[in-house]
Protein backbone atom coordinates (compact mmCIF):
# COMPACT_ATOMS: atom_id res chain seq x y z
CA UNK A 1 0.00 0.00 0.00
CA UNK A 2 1.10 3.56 -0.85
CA UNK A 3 0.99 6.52 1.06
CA UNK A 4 -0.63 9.70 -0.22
CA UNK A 5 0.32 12.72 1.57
CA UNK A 6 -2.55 15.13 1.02
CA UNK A 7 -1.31 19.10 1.40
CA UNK A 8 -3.90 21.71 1.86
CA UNK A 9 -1.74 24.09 3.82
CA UNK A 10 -1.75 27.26 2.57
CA UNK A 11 2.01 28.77 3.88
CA UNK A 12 4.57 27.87 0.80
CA UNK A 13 6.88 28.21 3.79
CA UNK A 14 5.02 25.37 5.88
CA UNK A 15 4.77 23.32 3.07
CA UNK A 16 8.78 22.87 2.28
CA UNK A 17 9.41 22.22 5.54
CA UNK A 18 7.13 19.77 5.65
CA UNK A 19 8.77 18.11 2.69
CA UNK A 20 11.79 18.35 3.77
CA UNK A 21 10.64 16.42 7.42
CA UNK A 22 8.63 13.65 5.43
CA UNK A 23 9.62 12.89 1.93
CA UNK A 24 11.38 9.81 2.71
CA UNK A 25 8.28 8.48 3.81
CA UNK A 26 5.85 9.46 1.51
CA UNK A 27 5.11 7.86 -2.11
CA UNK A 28 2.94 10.44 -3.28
CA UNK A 29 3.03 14.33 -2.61
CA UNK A 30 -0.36 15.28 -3.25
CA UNK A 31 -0.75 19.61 -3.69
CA UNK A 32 -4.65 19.79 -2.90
CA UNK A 33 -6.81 21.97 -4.06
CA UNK A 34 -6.40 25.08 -1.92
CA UNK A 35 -2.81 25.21 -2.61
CA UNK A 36 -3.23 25.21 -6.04
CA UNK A 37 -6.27 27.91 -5.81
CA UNK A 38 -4.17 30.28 -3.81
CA UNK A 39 -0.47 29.92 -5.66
CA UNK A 40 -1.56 28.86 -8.92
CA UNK A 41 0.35 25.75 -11.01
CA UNK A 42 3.79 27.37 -10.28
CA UNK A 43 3.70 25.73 -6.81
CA UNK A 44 3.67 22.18 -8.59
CA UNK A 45 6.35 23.10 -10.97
CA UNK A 46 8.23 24.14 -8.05
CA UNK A 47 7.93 21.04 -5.77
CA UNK A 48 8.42 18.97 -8.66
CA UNK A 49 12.24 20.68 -9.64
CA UNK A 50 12.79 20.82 -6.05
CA UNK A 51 11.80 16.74 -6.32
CA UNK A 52 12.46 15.38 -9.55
CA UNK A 53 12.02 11.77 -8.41
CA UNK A 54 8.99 11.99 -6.47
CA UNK A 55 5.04 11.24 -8.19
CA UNK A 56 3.22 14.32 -7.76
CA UNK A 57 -0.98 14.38 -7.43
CA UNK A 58 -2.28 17.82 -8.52
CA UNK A 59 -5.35 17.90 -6.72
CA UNK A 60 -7.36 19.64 -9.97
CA UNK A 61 -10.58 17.94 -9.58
CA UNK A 62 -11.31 18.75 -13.12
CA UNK A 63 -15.26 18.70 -14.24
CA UNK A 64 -15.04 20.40 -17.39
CA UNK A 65 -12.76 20.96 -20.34
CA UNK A 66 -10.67 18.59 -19.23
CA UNK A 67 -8.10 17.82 -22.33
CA UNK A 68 -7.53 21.99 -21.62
CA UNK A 69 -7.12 21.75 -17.78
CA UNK A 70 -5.03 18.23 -18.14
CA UNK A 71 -2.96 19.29 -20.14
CA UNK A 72 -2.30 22.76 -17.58
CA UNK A 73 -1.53 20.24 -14.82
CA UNK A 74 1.01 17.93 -16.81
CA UNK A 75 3.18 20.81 -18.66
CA UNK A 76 3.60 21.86 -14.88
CA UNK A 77 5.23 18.64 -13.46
CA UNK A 78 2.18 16.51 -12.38
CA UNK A 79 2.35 13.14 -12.52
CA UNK A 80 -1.26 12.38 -11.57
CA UNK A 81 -4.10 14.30 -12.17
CA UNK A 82 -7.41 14.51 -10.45
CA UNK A 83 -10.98 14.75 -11.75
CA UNK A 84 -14.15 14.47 -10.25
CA UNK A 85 -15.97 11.12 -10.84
CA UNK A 86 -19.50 13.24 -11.32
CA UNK A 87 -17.72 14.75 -14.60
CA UNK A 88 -19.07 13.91 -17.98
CA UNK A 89 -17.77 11.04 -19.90
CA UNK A 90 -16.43 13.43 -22.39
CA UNK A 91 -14.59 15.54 -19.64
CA UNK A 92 -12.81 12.87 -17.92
CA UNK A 93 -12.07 10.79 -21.45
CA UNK A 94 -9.83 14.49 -22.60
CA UNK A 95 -8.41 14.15 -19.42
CA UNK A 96 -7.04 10.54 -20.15
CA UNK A 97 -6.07 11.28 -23.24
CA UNK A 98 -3.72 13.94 -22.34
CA UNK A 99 -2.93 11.56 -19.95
CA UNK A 100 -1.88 8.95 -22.40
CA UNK A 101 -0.37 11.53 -24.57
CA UNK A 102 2.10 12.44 -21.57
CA UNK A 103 2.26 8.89 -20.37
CA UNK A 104 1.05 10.22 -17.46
CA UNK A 105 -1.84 8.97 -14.98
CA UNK A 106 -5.91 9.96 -14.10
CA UNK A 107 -7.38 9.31 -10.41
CA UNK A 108 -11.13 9.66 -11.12
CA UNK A 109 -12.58 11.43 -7.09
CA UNK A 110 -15.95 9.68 -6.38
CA UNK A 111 -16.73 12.72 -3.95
CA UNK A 112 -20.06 13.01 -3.51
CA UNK A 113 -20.91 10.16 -6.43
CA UNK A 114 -24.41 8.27 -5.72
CA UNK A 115 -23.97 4.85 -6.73
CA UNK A 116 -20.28 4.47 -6.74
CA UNK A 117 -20.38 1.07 -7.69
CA UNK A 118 -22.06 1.57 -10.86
CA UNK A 119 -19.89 4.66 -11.29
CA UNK A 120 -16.85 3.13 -10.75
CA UNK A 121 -17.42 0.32 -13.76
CA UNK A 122 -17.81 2.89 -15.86
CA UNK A 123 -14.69 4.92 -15.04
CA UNK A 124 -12.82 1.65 -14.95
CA UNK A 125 -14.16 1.38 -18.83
CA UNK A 126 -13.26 4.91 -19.64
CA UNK A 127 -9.67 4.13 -19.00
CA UNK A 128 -8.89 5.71 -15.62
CA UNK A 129 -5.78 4.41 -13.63
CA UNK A 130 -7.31 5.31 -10.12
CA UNK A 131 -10.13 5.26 -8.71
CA UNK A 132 -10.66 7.37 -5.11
CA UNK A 133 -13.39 6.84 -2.42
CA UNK A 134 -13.41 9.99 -0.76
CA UNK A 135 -15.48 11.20 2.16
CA UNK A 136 -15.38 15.29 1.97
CA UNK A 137 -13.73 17.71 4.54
CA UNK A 138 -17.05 19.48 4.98
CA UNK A 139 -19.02 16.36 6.05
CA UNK A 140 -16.30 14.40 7.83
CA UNK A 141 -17.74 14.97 11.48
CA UNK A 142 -21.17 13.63 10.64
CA UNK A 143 -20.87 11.14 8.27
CA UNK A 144 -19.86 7.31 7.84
CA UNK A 145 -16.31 7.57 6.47
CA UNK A 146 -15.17 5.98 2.98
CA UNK A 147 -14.50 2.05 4.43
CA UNK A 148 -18.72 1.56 2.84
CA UNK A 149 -17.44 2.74 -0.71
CA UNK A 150 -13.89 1.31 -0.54
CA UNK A 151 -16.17 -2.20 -0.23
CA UNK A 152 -18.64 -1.59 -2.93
CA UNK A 153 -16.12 -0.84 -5.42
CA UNK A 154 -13.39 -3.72 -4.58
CA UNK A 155 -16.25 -6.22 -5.61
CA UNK A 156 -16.51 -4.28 -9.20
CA UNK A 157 -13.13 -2.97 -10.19
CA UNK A 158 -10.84 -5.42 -12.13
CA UNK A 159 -7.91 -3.13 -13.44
CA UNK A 160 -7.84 0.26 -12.03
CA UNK A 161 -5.91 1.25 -8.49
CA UNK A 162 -8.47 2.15 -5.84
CA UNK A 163 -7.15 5.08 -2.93
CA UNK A 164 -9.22 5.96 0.05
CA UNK A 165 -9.63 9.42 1.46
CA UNK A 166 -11.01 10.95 4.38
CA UNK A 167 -9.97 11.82 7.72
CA UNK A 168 -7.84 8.59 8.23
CA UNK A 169 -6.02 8.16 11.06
CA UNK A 170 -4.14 5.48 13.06
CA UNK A 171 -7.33 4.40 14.70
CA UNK A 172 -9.80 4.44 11.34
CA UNK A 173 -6.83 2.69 9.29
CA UNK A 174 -7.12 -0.36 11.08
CA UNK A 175 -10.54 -0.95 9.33
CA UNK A 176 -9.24 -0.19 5.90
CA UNK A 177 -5.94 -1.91 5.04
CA UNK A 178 -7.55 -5.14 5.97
CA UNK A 179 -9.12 -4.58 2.26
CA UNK A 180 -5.61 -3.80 0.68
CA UNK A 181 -7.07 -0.57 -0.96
CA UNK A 182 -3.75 0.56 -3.32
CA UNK A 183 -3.16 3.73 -1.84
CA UNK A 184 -4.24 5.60 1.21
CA UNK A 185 -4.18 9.16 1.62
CA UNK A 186 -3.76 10.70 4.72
CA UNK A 187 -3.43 14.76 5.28
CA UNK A 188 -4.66 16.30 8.35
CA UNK A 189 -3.26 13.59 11.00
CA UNK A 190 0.11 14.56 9.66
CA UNK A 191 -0.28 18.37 8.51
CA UNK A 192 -1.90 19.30 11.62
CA UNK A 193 0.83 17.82 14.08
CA UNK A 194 3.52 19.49 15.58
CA UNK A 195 5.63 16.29 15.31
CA UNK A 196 4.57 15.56 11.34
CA UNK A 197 7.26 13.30 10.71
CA UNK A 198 6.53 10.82 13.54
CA UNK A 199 2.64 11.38 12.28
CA UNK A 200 3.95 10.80 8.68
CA UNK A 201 6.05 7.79 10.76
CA UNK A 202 3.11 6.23 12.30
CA UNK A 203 0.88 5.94 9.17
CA UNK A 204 4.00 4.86 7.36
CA UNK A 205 4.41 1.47 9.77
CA UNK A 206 1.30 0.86 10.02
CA UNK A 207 0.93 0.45 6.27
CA UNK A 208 4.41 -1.72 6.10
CA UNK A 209 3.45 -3.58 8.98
CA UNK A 210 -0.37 -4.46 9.39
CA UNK A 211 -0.03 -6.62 11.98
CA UNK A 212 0.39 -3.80 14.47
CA UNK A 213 -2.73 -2.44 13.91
CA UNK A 214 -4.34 -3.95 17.00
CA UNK A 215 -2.00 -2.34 19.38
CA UNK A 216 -2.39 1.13 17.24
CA UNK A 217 -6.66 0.80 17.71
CA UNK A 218 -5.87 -0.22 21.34
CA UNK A 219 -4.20 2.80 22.62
């Protein structure tokens, strides 16, 4: 399983030093959606020449012209691009083509999708490489988080990756990696910290070594 660090901090200043605590650790540096709002695509051509070797997730969330805005997000260093699952077929299949063009990679977000299995076949079809459940920042504290989704779309995907998203932590992890999703993504239990690397640490051993998990729950 990889780790996905998500990065919605908004101080540039924050955000290398973060890097520079956690990289090691981490096997995708995710720039979310904020970031990019506030600092525009220069802050993911930055990261990237500052870390040539690293796979970098611009958090676009395309859900419209998305050859146009695909093509933005891979002349500026991204490695992955986002778009939103509820996109038209015709957004998100410009999106993979630039994709393919670049030999670069798609995560389709099922944010807010209703019927994710049904969804998710038909993404799968359309060609993307990843597929995220995703349980939004705005609903987090009163709703069930993404382990329900994770399920209904293990028992219908056949080639694409599937990452998980949504306030994980130590304690909700244990529930997930016993389904082997291929990538979790974890951002506030390690940007909000004052100790992020031995957050980033934590998350890290867990995912190497499952078989803690029952002492991580139990604390």
């Amino acid at each position: 399983m990889k780790l996905q660090l998500a990065i919605d901090l908004l101080d540039v200043k924050a955000v290398k030093t973060l890097l520079e605590e956690v990289i090691d650790l981490i096997d995708i540096v995710e720039i979310g959606t904020p970031l990019i709002l506030q600092e525009g695509m220069k802050i993911v051509t930055e990261i990237k020449r500052n870390y040539p070797t690293v796979t970098l997730l611009a958090d676009l969330k395309i859900v419209d012209a998305g050859a146009i805005e695909a093509q933005i997000g891979f002349d500026a260093g991204a490695d992955i691009i986002t778009v939103l699952g509820l996109a038209h077929d015709v957004t998100i299949q410009g999106a993979i083509n630039q994709a393919r063009t670049h030999g670069k990679q798609i995560m389709a977000d099922l944010i807010a999708v209703s019927g994710v299995q049904k969804r998710a076949r038909e993404l799968e079809g359309l060609g993307v490489d990843c597929l995220c459940v995703h349980t939004a920042f705005d609903v987090q504290s009163h709703a069930q988080g993404p382990l329900a989704d994770l399920l209904e779309i293990k028992s219908v995907c056949q080639r694409a990756k599937i990452a998980v998203a949504g306030g994980i932590t130590p304690i909700t992890l244990a529930n997930i990696v016993t389904h082997h999703p291929d990538v979790v993504i974890v951002g506030g239990f390690i940007t909000g910290q004052a100790d992020k690397r031995k957050a980033a640490l934590e998350i890290r051993q867990l995912l190497d070594s499952p078989l803690t998990l029952p002492q991580a729950v139990g604390r």
